[in-house]
Protein backbone atom coordinates (compact mmCIF):
# COMPACT_ATOMS: atom_id res chain seq x y z
CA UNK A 1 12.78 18.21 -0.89
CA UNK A 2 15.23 15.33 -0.09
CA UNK A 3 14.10 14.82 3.05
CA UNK A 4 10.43 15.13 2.68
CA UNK A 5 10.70 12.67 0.09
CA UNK A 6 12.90 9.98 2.26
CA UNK A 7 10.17 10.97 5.32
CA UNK A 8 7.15 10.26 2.80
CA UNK A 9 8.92 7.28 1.05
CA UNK A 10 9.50 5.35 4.07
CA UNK A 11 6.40 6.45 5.97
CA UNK A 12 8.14 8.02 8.45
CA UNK A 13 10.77 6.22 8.88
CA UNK A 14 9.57 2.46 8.77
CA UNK A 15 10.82 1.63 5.32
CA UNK A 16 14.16 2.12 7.71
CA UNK A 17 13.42 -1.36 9.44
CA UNK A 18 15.76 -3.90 9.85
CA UNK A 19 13.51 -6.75 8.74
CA UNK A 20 10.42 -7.09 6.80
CA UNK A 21 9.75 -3.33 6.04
CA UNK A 22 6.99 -4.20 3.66
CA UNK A 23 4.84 -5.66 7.18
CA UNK A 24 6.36 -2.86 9.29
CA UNK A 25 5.09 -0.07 6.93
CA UNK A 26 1.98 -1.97 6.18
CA UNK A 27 1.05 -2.04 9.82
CA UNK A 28 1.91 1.87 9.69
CA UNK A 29 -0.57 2.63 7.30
CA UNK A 30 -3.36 1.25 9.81
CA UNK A 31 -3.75 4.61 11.53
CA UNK A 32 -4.48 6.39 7.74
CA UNK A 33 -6.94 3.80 7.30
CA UNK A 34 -8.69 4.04 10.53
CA UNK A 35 -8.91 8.16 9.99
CA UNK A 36 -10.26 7.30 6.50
CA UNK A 37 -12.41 4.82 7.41
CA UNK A 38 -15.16 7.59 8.63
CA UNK A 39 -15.72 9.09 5.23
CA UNK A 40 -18.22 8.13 2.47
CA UNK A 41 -17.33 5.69 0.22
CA UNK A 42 -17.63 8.14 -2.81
CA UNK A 43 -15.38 10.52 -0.71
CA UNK A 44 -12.80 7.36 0.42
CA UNK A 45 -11.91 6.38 -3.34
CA UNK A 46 -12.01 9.67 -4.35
CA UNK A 47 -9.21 10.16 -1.73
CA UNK A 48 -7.39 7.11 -2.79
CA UNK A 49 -6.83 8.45 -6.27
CA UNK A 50 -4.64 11.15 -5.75
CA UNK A 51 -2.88 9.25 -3.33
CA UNK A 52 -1.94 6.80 -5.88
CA UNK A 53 0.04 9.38 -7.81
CA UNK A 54 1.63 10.99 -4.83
CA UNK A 55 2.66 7.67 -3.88
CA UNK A 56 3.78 7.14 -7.33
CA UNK A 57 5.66 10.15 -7.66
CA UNK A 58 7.23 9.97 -4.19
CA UNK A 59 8.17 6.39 -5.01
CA UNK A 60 9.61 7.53 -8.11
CA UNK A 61 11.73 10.28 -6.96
CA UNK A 62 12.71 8.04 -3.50
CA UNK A 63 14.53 5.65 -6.41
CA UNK A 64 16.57 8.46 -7.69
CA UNK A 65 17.37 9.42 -3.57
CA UNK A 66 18.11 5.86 -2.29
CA UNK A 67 20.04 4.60 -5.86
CA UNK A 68 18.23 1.48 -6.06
CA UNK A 69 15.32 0.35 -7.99
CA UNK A 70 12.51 -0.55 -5.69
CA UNK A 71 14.12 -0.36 -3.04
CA UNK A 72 13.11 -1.82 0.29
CA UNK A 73 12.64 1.51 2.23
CA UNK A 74 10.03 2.88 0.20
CA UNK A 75 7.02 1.81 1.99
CA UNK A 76 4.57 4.34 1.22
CA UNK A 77 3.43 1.50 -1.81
CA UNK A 78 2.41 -0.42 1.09
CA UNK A 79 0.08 2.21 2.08
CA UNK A 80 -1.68 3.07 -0.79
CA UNK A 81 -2.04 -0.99 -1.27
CA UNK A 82 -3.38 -1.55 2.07
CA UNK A 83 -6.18 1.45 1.79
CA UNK A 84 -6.99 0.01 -1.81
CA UNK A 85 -7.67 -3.26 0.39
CA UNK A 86 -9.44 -1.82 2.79
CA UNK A 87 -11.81 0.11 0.49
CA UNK A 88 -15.97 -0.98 1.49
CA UNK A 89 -14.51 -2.48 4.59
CA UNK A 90 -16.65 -1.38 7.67
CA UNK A 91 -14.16 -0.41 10.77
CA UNK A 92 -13.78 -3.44 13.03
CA UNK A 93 -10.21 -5.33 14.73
CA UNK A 94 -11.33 -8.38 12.64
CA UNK A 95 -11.80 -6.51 9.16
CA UNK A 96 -8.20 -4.55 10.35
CA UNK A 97 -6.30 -7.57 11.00
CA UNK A 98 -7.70 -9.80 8.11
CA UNK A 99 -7.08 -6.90 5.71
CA UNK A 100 -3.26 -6.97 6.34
CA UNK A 101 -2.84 -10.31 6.23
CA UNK A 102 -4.75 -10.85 3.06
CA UNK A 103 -2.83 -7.64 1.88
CA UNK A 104 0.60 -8.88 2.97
CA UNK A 105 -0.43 -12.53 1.54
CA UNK A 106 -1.26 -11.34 -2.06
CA UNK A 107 1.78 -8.89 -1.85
CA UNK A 108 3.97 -11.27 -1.45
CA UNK A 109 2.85 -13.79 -4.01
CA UNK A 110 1.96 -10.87 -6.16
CA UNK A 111 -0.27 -12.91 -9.02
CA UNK A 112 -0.39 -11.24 -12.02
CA UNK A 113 -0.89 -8.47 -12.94
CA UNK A 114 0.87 -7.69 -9.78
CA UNK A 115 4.04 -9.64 -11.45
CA UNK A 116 3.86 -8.01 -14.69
CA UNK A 117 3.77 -4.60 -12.78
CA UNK A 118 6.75 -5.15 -10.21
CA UNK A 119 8.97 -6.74 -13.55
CA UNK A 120 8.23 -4.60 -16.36
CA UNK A 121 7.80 -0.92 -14.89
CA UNK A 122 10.64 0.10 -13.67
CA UNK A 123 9.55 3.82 -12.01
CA UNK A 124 7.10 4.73 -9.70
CA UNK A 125 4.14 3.94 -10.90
CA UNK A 126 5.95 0.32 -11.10
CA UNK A 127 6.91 0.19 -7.42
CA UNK A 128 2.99 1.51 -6.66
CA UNK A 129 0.77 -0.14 -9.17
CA UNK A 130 1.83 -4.38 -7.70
CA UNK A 131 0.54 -3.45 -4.54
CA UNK A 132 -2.48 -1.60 -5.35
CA UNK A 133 -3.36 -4.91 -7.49
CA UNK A 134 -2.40 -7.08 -4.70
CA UNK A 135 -4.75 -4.66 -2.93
CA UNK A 136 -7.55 -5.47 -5.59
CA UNK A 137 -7.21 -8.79 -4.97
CA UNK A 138 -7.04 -8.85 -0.82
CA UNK A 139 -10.05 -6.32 -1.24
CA UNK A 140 -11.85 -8.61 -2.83
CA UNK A 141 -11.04 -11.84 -0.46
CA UNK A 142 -11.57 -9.34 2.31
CA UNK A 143 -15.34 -8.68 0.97
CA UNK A 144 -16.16 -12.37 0.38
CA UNK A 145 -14.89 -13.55 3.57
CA UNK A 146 -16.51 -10.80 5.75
CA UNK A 147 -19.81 -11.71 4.15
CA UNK A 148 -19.42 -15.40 4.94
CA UNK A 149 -18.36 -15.09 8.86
């Protein structure tokens, strides 16, 4: 169980990088989103929610594992962020590329209620829940700029 939870955690190992593991398992989760990409949109959110909780409870448990509050290894929050970005997007290198940097943008200035999420809860639906808001928000700068270009 240990070690499927470090493997999930770190998506594989890229929460393990030596810088930015946040961008390293954000670019990771590209391949999920380009096998995901192919559904329905019903079927794509659909997936997306129980994906959320795994996440969260992988997250959760990869805390107890690694002895650190949020720590930097768990990446899979990443993932689920970047496919809540993605969601509506139709598959293209521009929509790809413009998702994770709006993704990586808004994850790192986390506006609130990203902030309230990453301060105040402290388990893994805390580690999960900034960066599927960041993802809400990049989704939604995603959609607007697509539209315009």
């Amino acid at each position: 169980m240990r070690r499927f939870v470090i493997l999930c955690a770190s998506w594989g190992g890229t929460g393990y990088s030596p810088v930015a593991s946040g961008t390293v398992g954000t670019v990771a989760a590209i391949p999920l989103y380009l096998l995901l990409v192919r559904l329905p949109l019903p079927l794509y959110l659909l997936t997306l929610v129980p994906f959320f909780f795994f996440a969260s409870w992988v997250a959760g448990h990869a805390e107890a594992v690694f002895g650190e509050k949020d720590s930097g290894k768990i990446v899979i929050d990443e993932v689920a962020g970047y496919l809540v970005t993605m969601t509506g997007v139709p598959l293209s290198w521009q929509g790809v590329l413009l998702g994770f940097l709006l993704f990586r943008l808004f994850d790192i200035v986390k506006p609130e209620p990203a902030r309230f999420f990453d301060r105040h809860l402290k388990n893994g639906y805390g580690v999960v829940l900034d960066d599927v808001a960041a993802g809400v928000y990049a989704c939604l700068s995603l959609h607007l700029i697509l539209r315009f270009l």
